[in-house]
Protein backbone atom coordinates (compact mmCIF):
# COMPACT_ATOMS: atom_id res chain seq x y z
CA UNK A 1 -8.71 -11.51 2.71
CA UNK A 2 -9.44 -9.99 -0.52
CA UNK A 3 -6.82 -9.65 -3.13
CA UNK A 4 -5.38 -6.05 -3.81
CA UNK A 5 -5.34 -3.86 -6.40
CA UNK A 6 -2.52 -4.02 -8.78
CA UNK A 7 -2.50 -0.36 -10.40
CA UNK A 8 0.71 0.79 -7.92
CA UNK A 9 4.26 0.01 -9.63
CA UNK A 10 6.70 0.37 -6.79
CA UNK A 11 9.68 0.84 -6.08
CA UNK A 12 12.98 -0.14 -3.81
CA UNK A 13 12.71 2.71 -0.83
CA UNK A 14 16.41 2.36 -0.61
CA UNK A 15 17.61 2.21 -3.69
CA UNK A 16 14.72 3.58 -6.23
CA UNK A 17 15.00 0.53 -8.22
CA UNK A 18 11.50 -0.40 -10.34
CA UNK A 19 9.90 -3.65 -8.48
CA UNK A 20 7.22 -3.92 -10.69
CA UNK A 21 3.72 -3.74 -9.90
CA UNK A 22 2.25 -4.44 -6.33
CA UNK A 23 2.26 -8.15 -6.27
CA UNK A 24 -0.90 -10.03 -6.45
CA UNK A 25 -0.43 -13.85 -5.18
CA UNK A 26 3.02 -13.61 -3.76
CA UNK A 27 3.95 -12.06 -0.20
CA UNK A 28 7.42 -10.81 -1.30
CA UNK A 29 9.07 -8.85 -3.93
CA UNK A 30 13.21 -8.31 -4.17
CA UNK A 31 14.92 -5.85 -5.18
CA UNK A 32 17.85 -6.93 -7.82
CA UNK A 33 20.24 -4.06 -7.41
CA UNK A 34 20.79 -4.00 -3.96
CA UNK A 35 19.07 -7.03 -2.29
CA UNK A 36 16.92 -5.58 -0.04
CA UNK A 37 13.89 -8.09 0.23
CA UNK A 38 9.77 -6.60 1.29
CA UNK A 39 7.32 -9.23 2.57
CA UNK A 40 3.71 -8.81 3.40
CA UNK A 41 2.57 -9.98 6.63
CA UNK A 42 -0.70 -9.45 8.39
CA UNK A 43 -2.01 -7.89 5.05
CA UNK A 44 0.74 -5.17 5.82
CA UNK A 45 3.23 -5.11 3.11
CA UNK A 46 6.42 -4.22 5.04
CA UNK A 47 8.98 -1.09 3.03
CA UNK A 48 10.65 -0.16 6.45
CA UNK A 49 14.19 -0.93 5.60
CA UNK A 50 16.60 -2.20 9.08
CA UNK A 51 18.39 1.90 9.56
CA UNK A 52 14.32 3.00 9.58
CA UNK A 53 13.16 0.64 12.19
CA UNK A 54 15.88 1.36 14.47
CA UNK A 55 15.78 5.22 14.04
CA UNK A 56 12.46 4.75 14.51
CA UNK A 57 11.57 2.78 17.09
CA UNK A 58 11.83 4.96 20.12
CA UNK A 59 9.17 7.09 18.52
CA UNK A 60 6.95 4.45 17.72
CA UNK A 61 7.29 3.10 21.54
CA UNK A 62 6.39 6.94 22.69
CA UNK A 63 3.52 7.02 20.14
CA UNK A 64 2.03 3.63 21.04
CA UNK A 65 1.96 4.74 24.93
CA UNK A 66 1.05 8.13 24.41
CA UNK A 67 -2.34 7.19 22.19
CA UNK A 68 -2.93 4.11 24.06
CA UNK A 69 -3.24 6.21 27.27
CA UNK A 70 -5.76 9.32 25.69
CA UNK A 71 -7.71 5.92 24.71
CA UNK A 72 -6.95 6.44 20.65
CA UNK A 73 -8.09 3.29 18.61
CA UNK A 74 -10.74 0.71 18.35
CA UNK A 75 -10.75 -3.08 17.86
CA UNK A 76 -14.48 -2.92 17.02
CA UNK A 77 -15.61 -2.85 13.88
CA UNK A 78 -18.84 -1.32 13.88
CA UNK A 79 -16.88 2.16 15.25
CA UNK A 80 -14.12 1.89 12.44
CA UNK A 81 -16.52 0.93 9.66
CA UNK A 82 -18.82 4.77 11.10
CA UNK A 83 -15.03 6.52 10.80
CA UNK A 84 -15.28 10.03 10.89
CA UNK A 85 -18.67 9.72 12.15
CA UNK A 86 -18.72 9.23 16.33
CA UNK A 87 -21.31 9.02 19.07
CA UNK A 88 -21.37 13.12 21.14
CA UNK A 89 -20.00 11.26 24.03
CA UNK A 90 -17.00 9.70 22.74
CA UNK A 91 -13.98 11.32 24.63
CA UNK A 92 -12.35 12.58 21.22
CA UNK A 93 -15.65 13.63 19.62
CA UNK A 94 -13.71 17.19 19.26
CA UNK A 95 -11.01 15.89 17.16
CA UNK A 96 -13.43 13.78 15.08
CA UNK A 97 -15.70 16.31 14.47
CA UNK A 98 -13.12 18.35 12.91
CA UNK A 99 -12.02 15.29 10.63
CA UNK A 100 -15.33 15.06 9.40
CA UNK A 101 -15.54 18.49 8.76
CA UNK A 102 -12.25 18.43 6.89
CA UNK A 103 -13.22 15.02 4.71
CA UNK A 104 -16.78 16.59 3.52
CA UNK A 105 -14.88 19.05 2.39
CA UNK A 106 -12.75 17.16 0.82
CA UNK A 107 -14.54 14.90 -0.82
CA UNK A 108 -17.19 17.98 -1.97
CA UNK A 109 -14.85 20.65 -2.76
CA UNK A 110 -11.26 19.07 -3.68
CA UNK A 111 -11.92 15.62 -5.45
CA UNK A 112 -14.40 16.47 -8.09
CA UNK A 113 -11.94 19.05 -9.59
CA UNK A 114 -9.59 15.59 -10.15
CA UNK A 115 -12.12 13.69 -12.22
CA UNK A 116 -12.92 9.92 -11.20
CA UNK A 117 -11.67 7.59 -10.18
CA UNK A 118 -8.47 8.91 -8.60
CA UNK A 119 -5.61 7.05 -7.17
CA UNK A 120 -4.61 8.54 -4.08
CA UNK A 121 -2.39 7.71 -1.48
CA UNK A 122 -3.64 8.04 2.07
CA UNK A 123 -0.24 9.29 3.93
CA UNK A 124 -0.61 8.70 7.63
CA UNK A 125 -3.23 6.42 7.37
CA UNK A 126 -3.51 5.44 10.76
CA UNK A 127 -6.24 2.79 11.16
CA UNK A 128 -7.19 3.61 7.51
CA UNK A 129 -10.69 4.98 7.68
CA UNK A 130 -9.67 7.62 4.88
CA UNK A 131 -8.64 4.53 2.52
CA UNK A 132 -11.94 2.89 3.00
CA UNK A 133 -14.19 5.62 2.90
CA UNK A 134 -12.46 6.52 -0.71
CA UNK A 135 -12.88 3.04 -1.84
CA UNK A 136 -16.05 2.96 -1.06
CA UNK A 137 -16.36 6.07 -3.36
CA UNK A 138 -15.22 4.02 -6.36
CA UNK A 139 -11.46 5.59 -5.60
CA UNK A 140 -8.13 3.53 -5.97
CA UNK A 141 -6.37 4.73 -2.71
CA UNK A 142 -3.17 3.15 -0.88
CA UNK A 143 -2.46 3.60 2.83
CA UNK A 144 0.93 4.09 4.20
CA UNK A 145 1.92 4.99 7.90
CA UNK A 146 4.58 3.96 9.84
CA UNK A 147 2.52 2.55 12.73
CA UNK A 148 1.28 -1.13 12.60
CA UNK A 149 -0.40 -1.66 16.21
CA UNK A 150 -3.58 -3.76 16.11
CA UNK A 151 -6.00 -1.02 17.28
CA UNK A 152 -4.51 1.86 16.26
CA UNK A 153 -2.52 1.54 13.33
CA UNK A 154 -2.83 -0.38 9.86
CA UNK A 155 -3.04 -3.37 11.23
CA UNK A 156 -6.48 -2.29 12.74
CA UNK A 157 -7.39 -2.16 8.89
CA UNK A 158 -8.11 -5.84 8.57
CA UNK A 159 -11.18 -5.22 10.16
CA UNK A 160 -12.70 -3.09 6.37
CA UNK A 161 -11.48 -6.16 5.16
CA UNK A 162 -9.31 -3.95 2.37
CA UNK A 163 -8.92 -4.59 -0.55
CA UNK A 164 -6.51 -1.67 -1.35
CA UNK A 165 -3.01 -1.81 -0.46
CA UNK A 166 -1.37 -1.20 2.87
CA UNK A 167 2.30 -0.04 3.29
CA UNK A 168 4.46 0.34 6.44
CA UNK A 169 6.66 2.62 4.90
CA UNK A 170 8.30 6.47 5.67
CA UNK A 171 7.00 9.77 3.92
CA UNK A 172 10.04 10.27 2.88
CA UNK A 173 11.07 7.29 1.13
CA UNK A 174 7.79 6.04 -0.79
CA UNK A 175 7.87 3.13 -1.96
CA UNK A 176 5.77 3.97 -5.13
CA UNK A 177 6.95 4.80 -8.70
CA UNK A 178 7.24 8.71 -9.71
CA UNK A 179 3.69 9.83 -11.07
CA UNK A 180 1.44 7.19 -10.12
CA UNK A 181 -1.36 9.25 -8.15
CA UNK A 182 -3.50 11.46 -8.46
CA UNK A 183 -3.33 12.76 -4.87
CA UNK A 184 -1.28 12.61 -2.35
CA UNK A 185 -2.98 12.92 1.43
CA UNK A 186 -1.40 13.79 4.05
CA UNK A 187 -4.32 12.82 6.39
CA UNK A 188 -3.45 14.20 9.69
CA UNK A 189 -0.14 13.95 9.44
CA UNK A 190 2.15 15.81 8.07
CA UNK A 191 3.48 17.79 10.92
CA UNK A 192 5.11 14.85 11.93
CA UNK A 193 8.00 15.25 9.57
CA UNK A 194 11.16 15.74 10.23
CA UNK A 195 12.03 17.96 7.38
CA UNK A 196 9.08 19.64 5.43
CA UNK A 197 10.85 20.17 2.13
CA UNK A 198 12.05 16.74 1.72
CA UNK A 199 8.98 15.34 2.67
CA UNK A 200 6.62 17.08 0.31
CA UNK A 201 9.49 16.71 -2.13
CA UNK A 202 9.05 13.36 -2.13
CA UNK A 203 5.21 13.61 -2.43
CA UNK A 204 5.30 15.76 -5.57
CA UNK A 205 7.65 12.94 -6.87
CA UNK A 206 4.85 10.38 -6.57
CA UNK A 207 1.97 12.52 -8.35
CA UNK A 208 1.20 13.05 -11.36
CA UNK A 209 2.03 16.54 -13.09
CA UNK A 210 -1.81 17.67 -13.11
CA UNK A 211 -2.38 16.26 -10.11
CA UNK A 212 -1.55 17.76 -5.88
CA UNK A 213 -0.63 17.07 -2.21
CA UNK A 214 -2.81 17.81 -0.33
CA UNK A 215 -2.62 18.55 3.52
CA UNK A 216 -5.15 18.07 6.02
CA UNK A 217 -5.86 18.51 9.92
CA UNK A 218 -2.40 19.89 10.36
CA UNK A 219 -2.27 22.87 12.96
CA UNK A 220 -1.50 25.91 11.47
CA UNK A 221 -0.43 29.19 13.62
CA UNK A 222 0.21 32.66 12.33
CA UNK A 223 2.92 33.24 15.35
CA UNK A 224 5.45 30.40 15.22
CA UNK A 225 5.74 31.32 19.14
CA UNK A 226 2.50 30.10 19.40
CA UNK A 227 3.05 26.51 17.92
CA UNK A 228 6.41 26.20 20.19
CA UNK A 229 3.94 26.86 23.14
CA UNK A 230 1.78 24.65 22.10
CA UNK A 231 4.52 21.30 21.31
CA UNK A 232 5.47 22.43 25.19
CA UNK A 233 2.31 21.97 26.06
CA UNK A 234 1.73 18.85 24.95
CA UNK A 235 5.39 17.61 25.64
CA UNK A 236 4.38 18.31 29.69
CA UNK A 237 1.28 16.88 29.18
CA UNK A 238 2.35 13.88 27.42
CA UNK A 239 5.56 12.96 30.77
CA UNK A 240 2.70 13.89 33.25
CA UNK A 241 0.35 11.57 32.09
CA UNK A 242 2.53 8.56 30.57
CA UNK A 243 5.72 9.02 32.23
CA UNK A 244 9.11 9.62 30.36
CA UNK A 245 9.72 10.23 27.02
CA UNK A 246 12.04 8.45 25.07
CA UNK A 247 14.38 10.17 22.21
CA UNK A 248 11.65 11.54 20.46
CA UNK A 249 12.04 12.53 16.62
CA UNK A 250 12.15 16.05 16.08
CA UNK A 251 8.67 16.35 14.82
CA UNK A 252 7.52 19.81 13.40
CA UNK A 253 4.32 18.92 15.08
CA UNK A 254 2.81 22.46 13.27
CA UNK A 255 2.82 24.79 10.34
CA UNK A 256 3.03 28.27 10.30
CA UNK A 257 1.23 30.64 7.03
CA UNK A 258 4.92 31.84 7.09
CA UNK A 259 6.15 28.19 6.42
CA UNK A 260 3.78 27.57 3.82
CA UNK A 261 4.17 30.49 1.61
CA UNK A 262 7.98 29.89 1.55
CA UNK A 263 7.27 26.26 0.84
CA UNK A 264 5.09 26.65 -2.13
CA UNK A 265 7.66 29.52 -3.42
CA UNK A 266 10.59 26.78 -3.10
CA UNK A 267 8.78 23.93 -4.27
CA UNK A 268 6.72 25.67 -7.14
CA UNK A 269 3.29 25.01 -5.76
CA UNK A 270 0.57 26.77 -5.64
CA UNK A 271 -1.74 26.76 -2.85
CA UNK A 272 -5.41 26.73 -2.55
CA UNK A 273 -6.70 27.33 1.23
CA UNK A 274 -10.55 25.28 2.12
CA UNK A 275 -11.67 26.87 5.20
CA UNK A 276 -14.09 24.39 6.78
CA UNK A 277 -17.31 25.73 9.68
CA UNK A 278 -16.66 23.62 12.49
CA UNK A 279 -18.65 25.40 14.26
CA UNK A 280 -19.36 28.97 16.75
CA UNK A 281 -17.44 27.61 19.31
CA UNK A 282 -14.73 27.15 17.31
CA UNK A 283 -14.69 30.39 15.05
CA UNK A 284 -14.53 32.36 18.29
CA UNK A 285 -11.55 30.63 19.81
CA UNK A 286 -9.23 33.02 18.66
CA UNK A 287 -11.35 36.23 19.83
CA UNK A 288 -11.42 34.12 23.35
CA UNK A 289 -7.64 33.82 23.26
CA UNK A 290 -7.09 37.37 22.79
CA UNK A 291 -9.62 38.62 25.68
CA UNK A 292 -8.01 35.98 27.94
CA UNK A 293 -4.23 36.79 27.27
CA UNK A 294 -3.42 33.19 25.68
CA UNK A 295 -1.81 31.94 23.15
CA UNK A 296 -3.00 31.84 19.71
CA UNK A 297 -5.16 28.65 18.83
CA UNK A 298 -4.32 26.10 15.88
CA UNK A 299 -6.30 26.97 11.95
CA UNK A 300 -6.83 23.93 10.51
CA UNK A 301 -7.64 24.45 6.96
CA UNK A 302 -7.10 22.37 3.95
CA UNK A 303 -4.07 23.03 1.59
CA UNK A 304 -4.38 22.03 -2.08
CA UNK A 305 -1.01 22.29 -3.83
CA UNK A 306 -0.42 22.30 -6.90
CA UNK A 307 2.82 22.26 -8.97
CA UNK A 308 3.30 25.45 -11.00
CA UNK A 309 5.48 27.17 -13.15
CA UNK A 310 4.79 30.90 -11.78
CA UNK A 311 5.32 31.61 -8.05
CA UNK A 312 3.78 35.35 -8.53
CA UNK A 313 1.11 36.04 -6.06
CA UNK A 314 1.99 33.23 -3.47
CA UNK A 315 2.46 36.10 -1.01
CA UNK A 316 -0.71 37.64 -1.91
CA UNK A 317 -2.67 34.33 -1.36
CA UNK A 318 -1.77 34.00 2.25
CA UNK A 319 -1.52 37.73 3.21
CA UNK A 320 -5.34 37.45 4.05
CA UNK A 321 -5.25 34.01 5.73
C-alpha cells in the first residue's frame, strides 16, 4: 500500500490536543493529555473514540442492512475505479447520474475559483470515489466517514490503492487541525447530522479563512412538510423491505431554503447556489407533482459557503431559489 500524504496535522477528537502531522511509518499516534490512543488498521486510520462507537453502532447496523439490501457497493474494481460514471442499466443509475452531474460541476465551476492544488476533505466519503477522482486531479484530499464495511464504506477504498488519507471519524469531531483545507465536502452527506449548526461549525473550524464548505447531493425542499413526508417515506420503505429498525439517530435526512438562509445568517456564510441540468425529466418533476397532487420533490443544488463578515442580502439570495 502506498504511503500517505503527510500535509494533515491532526488532532485528539476528544480532547483537541495537537498530534502532529498524519504519521508516515507508524500505525499509531497518542494523545499526551488525555491518553486516548488512534491506530490504523486496514489502511483506515481509526478517530472513533469508545462513547462514538457505542452511540453509534445501532445506526451503523441499520445502515449496513439497509444499503446492503437496495444492492449499494461494489467489491470490483473496475466499477469503483469508473465512479460517478455507471452502465444505463445499473439499478441506481438515477442516483449516479445526479452525482456526476453534481461533481462536473464541481470540479468546472467551484474548484478553479480555489486555485491548485487544494486540500480538501471528502466528508462522507463512502467508498471514496470523490477522494480519488480529486487525486487524480493533482488535489490533496482526505476521506472521512463513519462507515468502514468492505464494499461499501472506506474500507472498499483499498481497491484505488490510496494514497491519501482515510479517517473513520464523526463530522462533528474532526480529527484535523483548525485551517488546514481548502474545502470542506460534504459529499452526499450532510443531512445525516444530527445537529446542522454544530456540524458545519466544526467544518468552518477546519478551513482555511479564504477557503468554504461546501454541500453536495443533499435534498433540499422549499416546504419542510414535504421533507417530513419524504423521511416517512423512506422510514416505511426501509421496515418493509429490511425488517425492523433499530434506534436510529435522529438524522435531518434534508434541508430546507428556510434552513439554509438562517444557517448562513448564524454562521456568517455566504452562500453561492450551482444549479446543475440533470436532465427534462427531472426539471419537470415538480410541475408533475403539482398536476398529480403530491408532494414536493427534493432540489439538489450545490451550496458554496463562504465565511463573511456581512450577512446583508442572505435573504435576497434565496428568495428566488
Amino acid at each position: 500500500m502506498p504511503q500517505e500524504r503527510t500535509e494533515w496535522a491532526l488532532i485528539c477528537p476528544l480532547c483537541r490536543t495537537d498530534l502532529g502531522m498524519l504519521p508516515m511509518t507508524t500505525s499509531s499516534v497518542n494523545c499526551a493529555a488525555c491518553g486516548s490512543a488512534y491506530s490504523r488498521r486496514d489502511g483506515v486510520w481509526r478517530f472513533l473514540p469508545a462513547d462514538a462507537q457505542n452511540r453509534l453502532m445501532p445506526f451503523l447496523d441499520d445502515y449496513v442492512r439497509i444499503r446492503t439490501a437496495e444492492g449499494q457497493g461494489s467489491s470490483d474494481p473496475d466499477y469503483l475505479g469508473k465512479l460517478p460514471a455507471v452502465s444505463r442499466d445499473d439499478p441506481h443509475a438515477g442516483v449516479w447520474r445526479i452525482r456526476r452531474q453534481s461533481y462536473n460541476s464541481l470540479i468546472r465551476r467551484i474548484l478553479p475559483g480555489f486555485g491548485n492544488p487544494l486540500r480538501i476533505l471528502d466528508l462522507g466519503a463512502g467508498v471514496g470515489w470523490l477522494s480519488h477522482r480529486l487525486a487524480k486531479l493533482g488535489h490533496q484530499p482526505c476521506a472521512i466517514d463513519i462507515n468502514l464495511h468492505g464494499e461499501d464504506g472506506l474500507a472498499a477504498a483499498r481497491h484505488y490503492d490510496p494514497d491519501w488519507p482515510r479517517l473513520q471519524a464523526e463530522f462533528d469531531r474532526i480529527p484535523i487541525a483548525s485551517g488546514s483545507a481548502d474545502l470542506a465536502i460534504f459529499n452526499g452527506s450532510v443531512h445525516y447530522s444530527t445537529d446542522y449548526r454544530l456540524t458545519l461549525r466544526e467544518a468552518l473550524r477546519v478551513i482555511r479563512p479564504t477557503g468554504a464548505v461546501v454541500i453536495i447531493d443533499t435534498p433540499i425542499y422549499r416546504d419542510g412538510t414535504s421533507g417530513q413526508r419524504m423521511v416517512a417515506e423512506l422510514q416505511a420503505d426501509f421496515e418493509r423491505r429490511v425488517g425492523t429498525l433499530g434506534d436510529a439517530l435522529p438524522c435531518l435526512r434534508y434541508l430546507t431554503w428556510d434552513d439554509i438562509a438562517s444557517l448562513g445568517n448564524e454562521l456568517q456564510l455566504r452562500w453561492r447556489v450551482l444549479r446543475p441540468w440533470y436532465g427534462m425529466k427531472w426539471a419537470l418533476k415538480p410541475l408533475i407533482a403539482r398536476l398529480r397532487g403530491t408532494r414536493e420533490p427534493a432540489q439538489f443544488a450545490l451550496l458554496v459557503g463562504q465565511p463573511m463578515t456581512d450577512v446583508a442580502g442572505l435573504r435576497r439570495d434565496f428568495d428566488a431559489a
